[in-house]
PDB file of N, CA and C in Angstrom:
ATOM      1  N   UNK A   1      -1.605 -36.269  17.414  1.00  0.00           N
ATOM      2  CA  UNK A   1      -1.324 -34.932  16.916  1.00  0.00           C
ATOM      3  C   UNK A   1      -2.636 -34.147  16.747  1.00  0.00           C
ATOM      4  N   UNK A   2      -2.631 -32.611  17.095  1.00  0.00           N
ATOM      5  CA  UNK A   2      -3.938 -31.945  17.191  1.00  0.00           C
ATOM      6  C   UNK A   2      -3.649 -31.879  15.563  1.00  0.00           C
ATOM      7  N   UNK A   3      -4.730 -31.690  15.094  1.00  0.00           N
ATOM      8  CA  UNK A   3      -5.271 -31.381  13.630  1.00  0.00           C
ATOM      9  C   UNK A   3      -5.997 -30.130  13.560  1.00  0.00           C
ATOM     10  N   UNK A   4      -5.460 -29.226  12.613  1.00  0.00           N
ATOM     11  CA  UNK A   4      -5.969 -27.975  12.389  1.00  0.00           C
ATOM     12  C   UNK A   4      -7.359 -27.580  12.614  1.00  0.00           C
ATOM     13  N   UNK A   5      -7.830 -28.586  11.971  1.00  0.00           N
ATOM     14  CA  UNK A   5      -9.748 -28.580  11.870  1.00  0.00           C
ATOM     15  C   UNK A   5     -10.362 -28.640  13.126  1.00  0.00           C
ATOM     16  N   UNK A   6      -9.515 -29.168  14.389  1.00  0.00           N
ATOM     17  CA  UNK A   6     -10.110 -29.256  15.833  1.00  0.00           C
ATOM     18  C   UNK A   6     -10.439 -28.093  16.420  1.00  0.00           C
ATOM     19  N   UNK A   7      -8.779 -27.233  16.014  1.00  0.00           N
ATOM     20  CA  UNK A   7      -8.736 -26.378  16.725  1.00  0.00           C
ATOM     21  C   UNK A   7      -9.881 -24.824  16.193  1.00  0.00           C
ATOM     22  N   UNK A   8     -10.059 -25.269  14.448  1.00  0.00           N
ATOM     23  CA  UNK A   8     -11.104 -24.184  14.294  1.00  0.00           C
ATOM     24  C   UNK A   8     -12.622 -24.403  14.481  1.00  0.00           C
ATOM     25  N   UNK A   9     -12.542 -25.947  14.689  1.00  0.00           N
ATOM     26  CA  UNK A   9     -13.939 -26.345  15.467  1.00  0.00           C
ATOM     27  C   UNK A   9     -14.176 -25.977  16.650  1.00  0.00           C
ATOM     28  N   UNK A  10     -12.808 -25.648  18.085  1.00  0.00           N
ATOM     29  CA  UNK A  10     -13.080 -25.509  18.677  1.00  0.00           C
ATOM     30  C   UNK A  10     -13.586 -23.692  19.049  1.00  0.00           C
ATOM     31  N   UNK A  11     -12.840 -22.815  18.090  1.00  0.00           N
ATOM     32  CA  UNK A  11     -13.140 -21.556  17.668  1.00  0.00           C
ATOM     33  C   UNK A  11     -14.748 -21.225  17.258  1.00  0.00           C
ATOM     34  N   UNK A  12     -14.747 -21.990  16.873  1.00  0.00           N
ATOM     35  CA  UNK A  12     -16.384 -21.873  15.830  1.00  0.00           C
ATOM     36  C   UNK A  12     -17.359 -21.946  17.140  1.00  0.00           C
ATOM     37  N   UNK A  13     -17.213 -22.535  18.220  1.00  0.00           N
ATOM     38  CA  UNK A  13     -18.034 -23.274  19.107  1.00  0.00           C
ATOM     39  C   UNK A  13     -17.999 -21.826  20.202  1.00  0.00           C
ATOM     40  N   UNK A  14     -17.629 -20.531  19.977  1.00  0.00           N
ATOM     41  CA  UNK A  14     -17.105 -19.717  21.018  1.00  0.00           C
ATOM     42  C   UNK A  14     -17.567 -17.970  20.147  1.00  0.00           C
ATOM     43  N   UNK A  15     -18.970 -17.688  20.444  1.00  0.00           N
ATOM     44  CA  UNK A  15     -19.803 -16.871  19.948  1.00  0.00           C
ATOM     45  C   UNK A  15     -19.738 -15.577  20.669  1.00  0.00           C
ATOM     46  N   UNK A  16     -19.593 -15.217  21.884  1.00  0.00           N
ATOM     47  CA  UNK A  16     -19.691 -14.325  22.835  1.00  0.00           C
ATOM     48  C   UNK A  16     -17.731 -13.637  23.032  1.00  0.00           C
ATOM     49  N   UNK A  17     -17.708 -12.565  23.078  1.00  0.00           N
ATOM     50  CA  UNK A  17     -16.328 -11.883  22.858  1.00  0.00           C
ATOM     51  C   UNK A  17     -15.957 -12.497  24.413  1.00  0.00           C
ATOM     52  N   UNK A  18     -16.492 -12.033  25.769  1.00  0.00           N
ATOM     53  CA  UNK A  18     -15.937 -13.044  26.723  1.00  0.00           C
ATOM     54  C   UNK A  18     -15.440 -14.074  27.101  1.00  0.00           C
ATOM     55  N   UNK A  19     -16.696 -14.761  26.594  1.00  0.00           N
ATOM     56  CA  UNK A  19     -15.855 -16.295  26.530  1.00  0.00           C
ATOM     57  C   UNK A  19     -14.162 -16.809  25.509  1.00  0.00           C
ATOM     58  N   UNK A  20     -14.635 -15.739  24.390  1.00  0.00           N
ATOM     59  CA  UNK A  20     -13.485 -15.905  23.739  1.00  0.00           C
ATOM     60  C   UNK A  20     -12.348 -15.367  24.383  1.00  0.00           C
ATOM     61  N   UNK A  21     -12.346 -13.982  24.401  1.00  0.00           N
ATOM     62  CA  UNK A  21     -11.125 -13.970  25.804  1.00  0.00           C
ATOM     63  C   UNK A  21     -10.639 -14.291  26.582  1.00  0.00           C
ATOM     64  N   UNK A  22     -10.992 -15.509  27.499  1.00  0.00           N
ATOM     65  CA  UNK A  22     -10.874 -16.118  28.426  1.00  0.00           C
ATOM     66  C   UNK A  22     -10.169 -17.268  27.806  1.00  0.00           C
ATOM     67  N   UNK A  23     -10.927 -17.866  26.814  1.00  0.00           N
ATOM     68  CA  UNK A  23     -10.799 -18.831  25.721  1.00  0.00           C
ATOM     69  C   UNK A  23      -8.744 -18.865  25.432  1.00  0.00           C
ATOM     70  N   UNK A  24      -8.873 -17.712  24.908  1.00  0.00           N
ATOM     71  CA  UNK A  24      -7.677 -17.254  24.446  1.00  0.00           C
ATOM     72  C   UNK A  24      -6.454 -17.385  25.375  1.00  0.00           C
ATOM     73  N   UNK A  25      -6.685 -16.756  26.533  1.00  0.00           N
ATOM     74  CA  UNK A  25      -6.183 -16.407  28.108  1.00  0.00           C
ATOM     75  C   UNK A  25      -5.802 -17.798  28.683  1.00  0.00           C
ATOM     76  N   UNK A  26      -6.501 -18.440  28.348  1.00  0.00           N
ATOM     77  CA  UNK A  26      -6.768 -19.906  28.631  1.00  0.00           C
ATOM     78  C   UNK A  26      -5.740 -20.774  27.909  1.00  0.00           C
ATOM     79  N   UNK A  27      -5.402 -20.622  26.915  1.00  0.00           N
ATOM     80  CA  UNK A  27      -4.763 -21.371  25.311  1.00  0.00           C
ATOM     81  C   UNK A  27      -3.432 -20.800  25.020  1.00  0.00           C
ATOM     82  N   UNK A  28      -3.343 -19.650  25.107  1.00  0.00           N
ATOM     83  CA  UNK A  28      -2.520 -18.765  24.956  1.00  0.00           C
ATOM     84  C   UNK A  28      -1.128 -17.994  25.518  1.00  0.00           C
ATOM     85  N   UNK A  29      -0.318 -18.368  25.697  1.00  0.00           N
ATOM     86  CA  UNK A  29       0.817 -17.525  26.483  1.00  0.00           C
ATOM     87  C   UNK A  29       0.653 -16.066  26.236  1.00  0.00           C
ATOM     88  N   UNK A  30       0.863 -15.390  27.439  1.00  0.00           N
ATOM     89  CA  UNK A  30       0.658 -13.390  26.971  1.00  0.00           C
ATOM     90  C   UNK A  30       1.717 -13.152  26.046  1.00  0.00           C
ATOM     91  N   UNK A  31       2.478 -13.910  25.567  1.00  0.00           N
ATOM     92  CA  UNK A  31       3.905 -13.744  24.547  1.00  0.00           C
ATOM     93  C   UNK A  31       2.826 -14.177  23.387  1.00  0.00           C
ATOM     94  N   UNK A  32       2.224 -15.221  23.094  1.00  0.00           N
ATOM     95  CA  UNK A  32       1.567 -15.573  22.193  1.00  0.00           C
ATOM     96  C   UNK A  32      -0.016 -14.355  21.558  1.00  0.00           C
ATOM     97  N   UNK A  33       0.088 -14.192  22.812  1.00  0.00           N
ATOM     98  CA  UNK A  33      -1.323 -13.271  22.537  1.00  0.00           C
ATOM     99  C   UNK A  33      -0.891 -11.871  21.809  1.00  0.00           C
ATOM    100  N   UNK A  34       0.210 -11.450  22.682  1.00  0.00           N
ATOM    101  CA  UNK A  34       0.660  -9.889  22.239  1.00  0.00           C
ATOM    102  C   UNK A  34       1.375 -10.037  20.639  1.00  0.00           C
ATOM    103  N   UNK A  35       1.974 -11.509  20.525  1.00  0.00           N
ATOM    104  CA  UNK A  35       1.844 -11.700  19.253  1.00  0.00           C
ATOM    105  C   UNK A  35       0.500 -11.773  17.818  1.00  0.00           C
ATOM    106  N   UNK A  36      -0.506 -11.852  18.676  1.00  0.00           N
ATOM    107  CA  UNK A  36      -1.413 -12.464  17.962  1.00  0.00           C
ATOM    108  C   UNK A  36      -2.239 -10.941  17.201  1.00  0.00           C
ATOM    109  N   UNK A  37      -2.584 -10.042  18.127  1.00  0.00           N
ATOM    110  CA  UNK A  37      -2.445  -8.611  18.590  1.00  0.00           C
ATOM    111  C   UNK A  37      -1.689  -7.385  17.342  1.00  0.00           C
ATOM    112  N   UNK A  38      -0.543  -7.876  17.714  1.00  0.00           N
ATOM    113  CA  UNK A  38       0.397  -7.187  16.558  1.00  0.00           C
ATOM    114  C   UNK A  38       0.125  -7.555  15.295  1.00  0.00           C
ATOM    115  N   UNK A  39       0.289  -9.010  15.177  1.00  0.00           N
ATOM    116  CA  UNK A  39      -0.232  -9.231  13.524  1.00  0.00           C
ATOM    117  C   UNK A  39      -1.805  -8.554  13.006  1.00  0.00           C
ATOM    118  N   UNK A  40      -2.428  -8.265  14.089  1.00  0.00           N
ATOM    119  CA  UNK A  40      -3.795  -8.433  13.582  1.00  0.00           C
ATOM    120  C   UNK A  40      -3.549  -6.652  13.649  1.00  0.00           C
ATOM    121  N   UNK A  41      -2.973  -6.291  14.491  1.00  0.00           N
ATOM    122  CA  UNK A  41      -2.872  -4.294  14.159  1.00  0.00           C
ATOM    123  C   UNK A  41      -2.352  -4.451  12.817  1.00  0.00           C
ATOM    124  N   UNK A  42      -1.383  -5.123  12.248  1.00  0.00           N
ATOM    125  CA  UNK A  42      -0.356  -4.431  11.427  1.00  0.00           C
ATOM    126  C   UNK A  42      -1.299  -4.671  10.155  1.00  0.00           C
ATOM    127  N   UNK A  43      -2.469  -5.813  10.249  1.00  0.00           N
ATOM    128  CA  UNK A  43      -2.636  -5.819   8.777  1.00  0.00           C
ATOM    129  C   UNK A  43      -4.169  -4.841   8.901  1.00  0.00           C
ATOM    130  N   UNK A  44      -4.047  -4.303  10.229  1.00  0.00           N
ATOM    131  CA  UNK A  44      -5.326  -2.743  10.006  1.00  0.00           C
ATOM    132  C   UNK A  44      -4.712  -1.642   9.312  1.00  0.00           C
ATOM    133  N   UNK A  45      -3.567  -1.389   9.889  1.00  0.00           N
ATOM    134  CA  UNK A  45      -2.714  -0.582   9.919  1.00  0.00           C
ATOM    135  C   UNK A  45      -2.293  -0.317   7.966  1.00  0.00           C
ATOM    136  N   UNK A  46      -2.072  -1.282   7.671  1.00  0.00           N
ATOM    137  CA  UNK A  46      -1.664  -1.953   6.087  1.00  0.00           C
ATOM    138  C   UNK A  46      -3.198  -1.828   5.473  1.00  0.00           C
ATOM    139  N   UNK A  47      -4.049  -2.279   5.635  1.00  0.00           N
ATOM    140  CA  UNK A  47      -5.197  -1.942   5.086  1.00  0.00           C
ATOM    141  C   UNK A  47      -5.693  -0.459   4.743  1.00  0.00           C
ATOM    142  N   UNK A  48      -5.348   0.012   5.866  1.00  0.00           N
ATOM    143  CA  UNK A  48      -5.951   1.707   5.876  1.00  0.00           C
ATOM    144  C   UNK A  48      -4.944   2.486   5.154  1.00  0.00           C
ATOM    145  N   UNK A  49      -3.982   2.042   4.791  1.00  0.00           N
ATOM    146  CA  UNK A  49      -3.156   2.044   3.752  1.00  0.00           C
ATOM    147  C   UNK A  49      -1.580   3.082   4.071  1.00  0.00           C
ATOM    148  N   UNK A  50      -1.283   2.963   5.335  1.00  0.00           N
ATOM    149  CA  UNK A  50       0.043   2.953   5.922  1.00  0.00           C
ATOM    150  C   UNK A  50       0.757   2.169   5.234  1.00  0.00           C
ATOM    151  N   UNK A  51       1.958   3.113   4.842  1.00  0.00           N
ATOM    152  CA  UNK A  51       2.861   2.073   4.139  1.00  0.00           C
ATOM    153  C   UNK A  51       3.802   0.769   4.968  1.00  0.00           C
ATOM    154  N   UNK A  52       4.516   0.320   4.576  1.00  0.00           N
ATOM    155  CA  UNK A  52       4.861  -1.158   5.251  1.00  0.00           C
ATOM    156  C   UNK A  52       6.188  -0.597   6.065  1.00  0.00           C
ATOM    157  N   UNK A  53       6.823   0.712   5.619  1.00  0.00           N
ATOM    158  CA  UNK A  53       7.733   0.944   6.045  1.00  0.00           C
ATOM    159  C   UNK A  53       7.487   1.892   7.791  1.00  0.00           C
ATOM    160  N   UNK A  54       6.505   2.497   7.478  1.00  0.00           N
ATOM    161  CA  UNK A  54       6.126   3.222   8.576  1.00  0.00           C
ATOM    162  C   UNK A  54       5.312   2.120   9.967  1.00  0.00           C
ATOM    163  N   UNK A  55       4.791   1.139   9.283  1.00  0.00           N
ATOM    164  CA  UNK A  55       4.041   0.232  10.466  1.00  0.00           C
ATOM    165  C   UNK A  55       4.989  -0.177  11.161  1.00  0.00           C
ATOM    166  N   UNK A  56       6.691  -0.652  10.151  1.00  0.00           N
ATOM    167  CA  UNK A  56       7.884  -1.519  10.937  1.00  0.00           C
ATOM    168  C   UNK A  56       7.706  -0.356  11.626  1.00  0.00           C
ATOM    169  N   UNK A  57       7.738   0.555  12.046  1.00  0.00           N
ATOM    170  CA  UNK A  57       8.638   1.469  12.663  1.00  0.00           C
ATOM    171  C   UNK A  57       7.645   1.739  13.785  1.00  0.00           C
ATOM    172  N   UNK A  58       6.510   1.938  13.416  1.00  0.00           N
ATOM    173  CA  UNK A  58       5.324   2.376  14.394  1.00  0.00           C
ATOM    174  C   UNK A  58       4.812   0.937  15.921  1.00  0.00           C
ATOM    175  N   UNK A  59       5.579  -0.497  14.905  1.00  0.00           N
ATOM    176  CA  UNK A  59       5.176  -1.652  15.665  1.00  0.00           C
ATOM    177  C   UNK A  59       6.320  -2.190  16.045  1.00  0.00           C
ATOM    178  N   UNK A  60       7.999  -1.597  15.847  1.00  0.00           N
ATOM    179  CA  UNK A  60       9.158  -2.281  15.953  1.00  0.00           C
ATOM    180  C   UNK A  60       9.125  -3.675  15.465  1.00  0.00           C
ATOM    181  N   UNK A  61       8.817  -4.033  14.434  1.00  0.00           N
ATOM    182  CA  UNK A  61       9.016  -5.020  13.938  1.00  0.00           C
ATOM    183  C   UNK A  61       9.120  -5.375  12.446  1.00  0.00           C
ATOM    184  N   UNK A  62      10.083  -6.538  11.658  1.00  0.00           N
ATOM    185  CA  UNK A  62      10.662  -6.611  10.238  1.00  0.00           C
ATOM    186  C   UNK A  62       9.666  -6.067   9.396  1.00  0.00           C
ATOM    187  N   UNK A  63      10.282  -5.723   8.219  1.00  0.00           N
ATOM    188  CA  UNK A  63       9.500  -6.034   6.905  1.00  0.00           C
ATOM    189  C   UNK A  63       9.065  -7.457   6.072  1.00  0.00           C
ATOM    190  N   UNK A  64       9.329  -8.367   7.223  1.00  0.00           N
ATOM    191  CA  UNK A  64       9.025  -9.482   6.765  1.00  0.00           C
ATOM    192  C   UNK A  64       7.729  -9.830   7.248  1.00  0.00           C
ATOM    193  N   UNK A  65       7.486  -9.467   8.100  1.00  0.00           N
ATOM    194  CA  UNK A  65       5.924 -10.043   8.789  1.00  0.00           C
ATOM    195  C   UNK A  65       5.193  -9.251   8.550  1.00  0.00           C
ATOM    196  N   UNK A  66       5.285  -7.943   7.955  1.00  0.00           N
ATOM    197  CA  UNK A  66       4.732  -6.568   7.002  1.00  0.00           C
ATOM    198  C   UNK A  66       4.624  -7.127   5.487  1.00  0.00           C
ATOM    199  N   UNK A  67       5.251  -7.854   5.137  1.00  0.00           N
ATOM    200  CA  UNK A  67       5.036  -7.976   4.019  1.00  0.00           C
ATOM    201  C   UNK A  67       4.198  -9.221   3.389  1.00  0.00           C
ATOM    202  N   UNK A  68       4.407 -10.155   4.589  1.00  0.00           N
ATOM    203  CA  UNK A  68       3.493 -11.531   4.525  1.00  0.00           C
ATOM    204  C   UNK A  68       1.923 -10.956   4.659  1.00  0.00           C
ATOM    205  N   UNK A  69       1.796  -9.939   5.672  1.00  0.00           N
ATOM    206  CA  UNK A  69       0.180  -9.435   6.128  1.00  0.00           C
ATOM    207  C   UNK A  69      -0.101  -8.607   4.764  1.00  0.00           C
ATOM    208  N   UNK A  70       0.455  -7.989   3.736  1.00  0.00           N
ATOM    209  CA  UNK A  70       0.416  -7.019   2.533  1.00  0.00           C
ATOM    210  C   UNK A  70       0.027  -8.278   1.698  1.00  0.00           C
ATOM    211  N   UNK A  71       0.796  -9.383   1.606  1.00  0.00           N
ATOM    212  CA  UNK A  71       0.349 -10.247   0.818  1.00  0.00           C
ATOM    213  C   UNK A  71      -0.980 -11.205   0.879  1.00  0.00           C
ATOM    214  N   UNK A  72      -1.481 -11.052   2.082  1.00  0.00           N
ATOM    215  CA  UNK A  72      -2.433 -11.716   2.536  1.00  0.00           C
ATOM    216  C   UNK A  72      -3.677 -11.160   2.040  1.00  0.00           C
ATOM    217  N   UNK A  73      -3.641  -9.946   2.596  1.00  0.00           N
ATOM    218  CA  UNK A  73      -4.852  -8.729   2.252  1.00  0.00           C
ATOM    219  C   UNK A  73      -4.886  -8.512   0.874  1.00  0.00           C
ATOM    220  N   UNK A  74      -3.721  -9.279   0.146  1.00  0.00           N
ATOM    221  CA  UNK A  74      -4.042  -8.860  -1.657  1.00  0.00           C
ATOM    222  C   UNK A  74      -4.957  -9.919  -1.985  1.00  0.00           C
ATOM    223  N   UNK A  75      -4.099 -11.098  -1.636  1.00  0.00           N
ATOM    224  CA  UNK A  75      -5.188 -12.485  -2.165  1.00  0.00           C
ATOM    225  C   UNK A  75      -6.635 -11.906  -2.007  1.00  0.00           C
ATOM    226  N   UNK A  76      -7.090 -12.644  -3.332  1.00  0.00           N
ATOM    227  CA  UNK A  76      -8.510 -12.932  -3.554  1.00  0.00           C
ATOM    228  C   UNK A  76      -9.024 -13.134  -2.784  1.00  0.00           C
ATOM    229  N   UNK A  77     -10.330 -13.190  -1.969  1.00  0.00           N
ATOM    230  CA  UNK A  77     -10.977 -13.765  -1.225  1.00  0.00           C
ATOM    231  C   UNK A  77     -10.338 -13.867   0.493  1.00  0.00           C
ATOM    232  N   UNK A  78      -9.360 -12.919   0.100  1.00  0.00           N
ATOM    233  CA  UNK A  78      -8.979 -12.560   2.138  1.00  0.00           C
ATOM    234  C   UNK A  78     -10.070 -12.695   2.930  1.00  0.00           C
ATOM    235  N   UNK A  79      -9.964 -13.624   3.879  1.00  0.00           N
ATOM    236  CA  UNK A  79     -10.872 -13.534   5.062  1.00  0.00           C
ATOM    237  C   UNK A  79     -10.245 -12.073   6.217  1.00  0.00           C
ATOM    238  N   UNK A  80      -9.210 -12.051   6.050  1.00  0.00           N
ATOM    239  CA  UNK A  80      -8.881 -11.058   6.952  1.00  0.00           C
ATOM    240  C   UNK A  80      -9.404  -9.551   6.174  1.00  0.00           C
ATOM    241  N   UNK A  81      -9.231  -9.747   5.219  1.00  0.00           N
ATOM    242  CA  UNK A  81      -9.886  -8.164   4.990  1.00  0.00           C
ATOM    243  C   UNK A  81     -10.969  -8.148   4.830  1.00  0.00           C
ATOM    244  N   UNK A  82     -11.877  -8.841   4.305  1.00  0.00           N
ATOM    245  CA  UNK A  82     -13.440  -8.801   4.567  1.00  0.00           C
ATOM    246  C   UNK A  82     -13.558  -8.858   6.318  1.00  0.00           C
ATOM    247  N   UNK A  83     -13.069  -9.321   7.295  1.00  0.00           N
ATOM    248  CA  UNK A  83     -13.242  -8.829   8.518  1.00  0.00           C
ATOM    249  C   UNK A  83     -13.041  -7.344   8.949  1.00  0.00           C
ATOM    250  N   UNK A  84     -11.810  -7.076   8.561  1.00  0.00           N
ATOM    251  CA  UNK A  84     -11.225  -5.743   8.363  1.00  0.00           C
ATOM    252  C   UNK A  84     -12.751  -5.137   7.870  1.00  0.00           C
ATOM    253  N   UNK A  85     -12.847  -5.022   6.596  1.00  0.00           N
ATOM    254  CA  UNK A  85     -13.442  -4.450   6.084  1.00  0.00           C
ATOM    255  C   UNK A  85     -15.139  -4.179   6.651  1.00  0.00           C
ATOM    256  N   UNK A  86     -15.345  -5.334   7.198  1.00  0.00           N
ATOM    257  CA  UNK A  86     -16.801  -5.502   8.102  1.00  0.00           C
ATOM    258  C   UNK A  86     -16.832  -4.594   9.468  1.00  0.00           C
ATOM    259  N   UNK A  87     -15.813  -5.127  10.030  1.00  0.00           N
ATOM    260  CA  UNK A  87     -15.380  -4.099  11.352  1.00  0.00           C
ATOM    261  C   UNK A  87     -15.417  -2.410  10.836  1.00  0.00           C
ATOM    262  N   UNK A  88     -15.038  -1.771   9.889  1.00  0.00           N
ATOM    263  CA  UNK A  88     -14.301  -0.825   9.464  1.00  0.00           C
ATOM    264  C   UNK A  88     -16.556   0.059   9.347  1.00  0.00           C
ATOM    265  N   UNK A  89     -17.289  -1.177   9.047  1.00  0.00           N
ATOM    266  CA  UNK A  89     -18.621  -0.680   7.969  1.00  0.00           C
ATOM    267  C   UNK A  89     -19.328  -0.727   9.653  1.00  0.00           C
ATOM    268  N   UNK A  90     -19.032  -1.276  10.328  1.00  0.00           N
ATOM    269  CA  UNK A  90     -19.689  -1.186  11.974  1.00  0.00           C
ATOM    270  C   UNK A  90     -19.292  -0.568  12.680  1.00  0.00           C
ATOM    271  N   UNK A  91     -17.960   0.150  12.384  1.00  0.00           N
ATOM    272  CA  UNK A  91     -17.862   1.297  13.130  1.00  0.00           C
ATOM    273  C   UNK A  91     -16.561   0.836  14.728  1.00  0.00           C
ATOM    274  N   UNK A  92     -16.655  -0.401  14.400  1.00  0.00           N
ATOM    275  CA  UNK A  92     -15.221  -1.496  15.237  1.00  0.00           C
ATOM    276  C   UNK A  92     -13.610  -0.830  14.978  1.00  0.00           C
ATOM    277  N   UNK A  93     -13.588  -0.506  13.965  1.00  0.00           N
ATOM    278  CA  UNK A  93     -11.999  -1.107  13.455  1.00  0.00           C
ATOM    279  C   UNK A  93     -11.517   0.785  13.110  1.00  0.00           C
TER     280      UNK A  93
END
């Protein structure tokens, strides 16, 4: 069985945005990716402080996976919003 820790070892090991794309392309079904994509818009989208009702509508998709990414970005110590938030101070996001 793969173990979680492999797979973010194997992440960690992949520095250059190319390679990671490929990486991804590589690992990834385009069903998986365009999934991967959406979650990561919706909790920009939720950050910049769009409400949860307008993202379902803007991304066709529940208030359930809107509301898991709302809950994420609250926790303490979010890695996703300090990315968010890093991207946002570089001029990325």
């Amino acid at each position: 069985m793969i173990r979680h820790d492999e797979i973010v070892d194997a992440l960690s090991r992949i520095s250059d945005p190319t390679q990671m794309s490929r990486f991804l392309s590589e690992v990834l079904t385009d069903a998986e990716r365009r999934d991967l994509g959406l979650r990561w818009k919706l909790m920009q989208l939720l950050h910049g402080g769009v409400p949860q009702r307008e993202v379902a509508a803007q991304l066709g998709i529940s208030l359930c996976k809107i509301t898991r990414g709302s809950r994420v970005l609250k926790r303490r110590g979010s890695v996703c919003r300090s990315v968010i938030e890093g991207m946002k101070r570089e001029g990325q996001a």
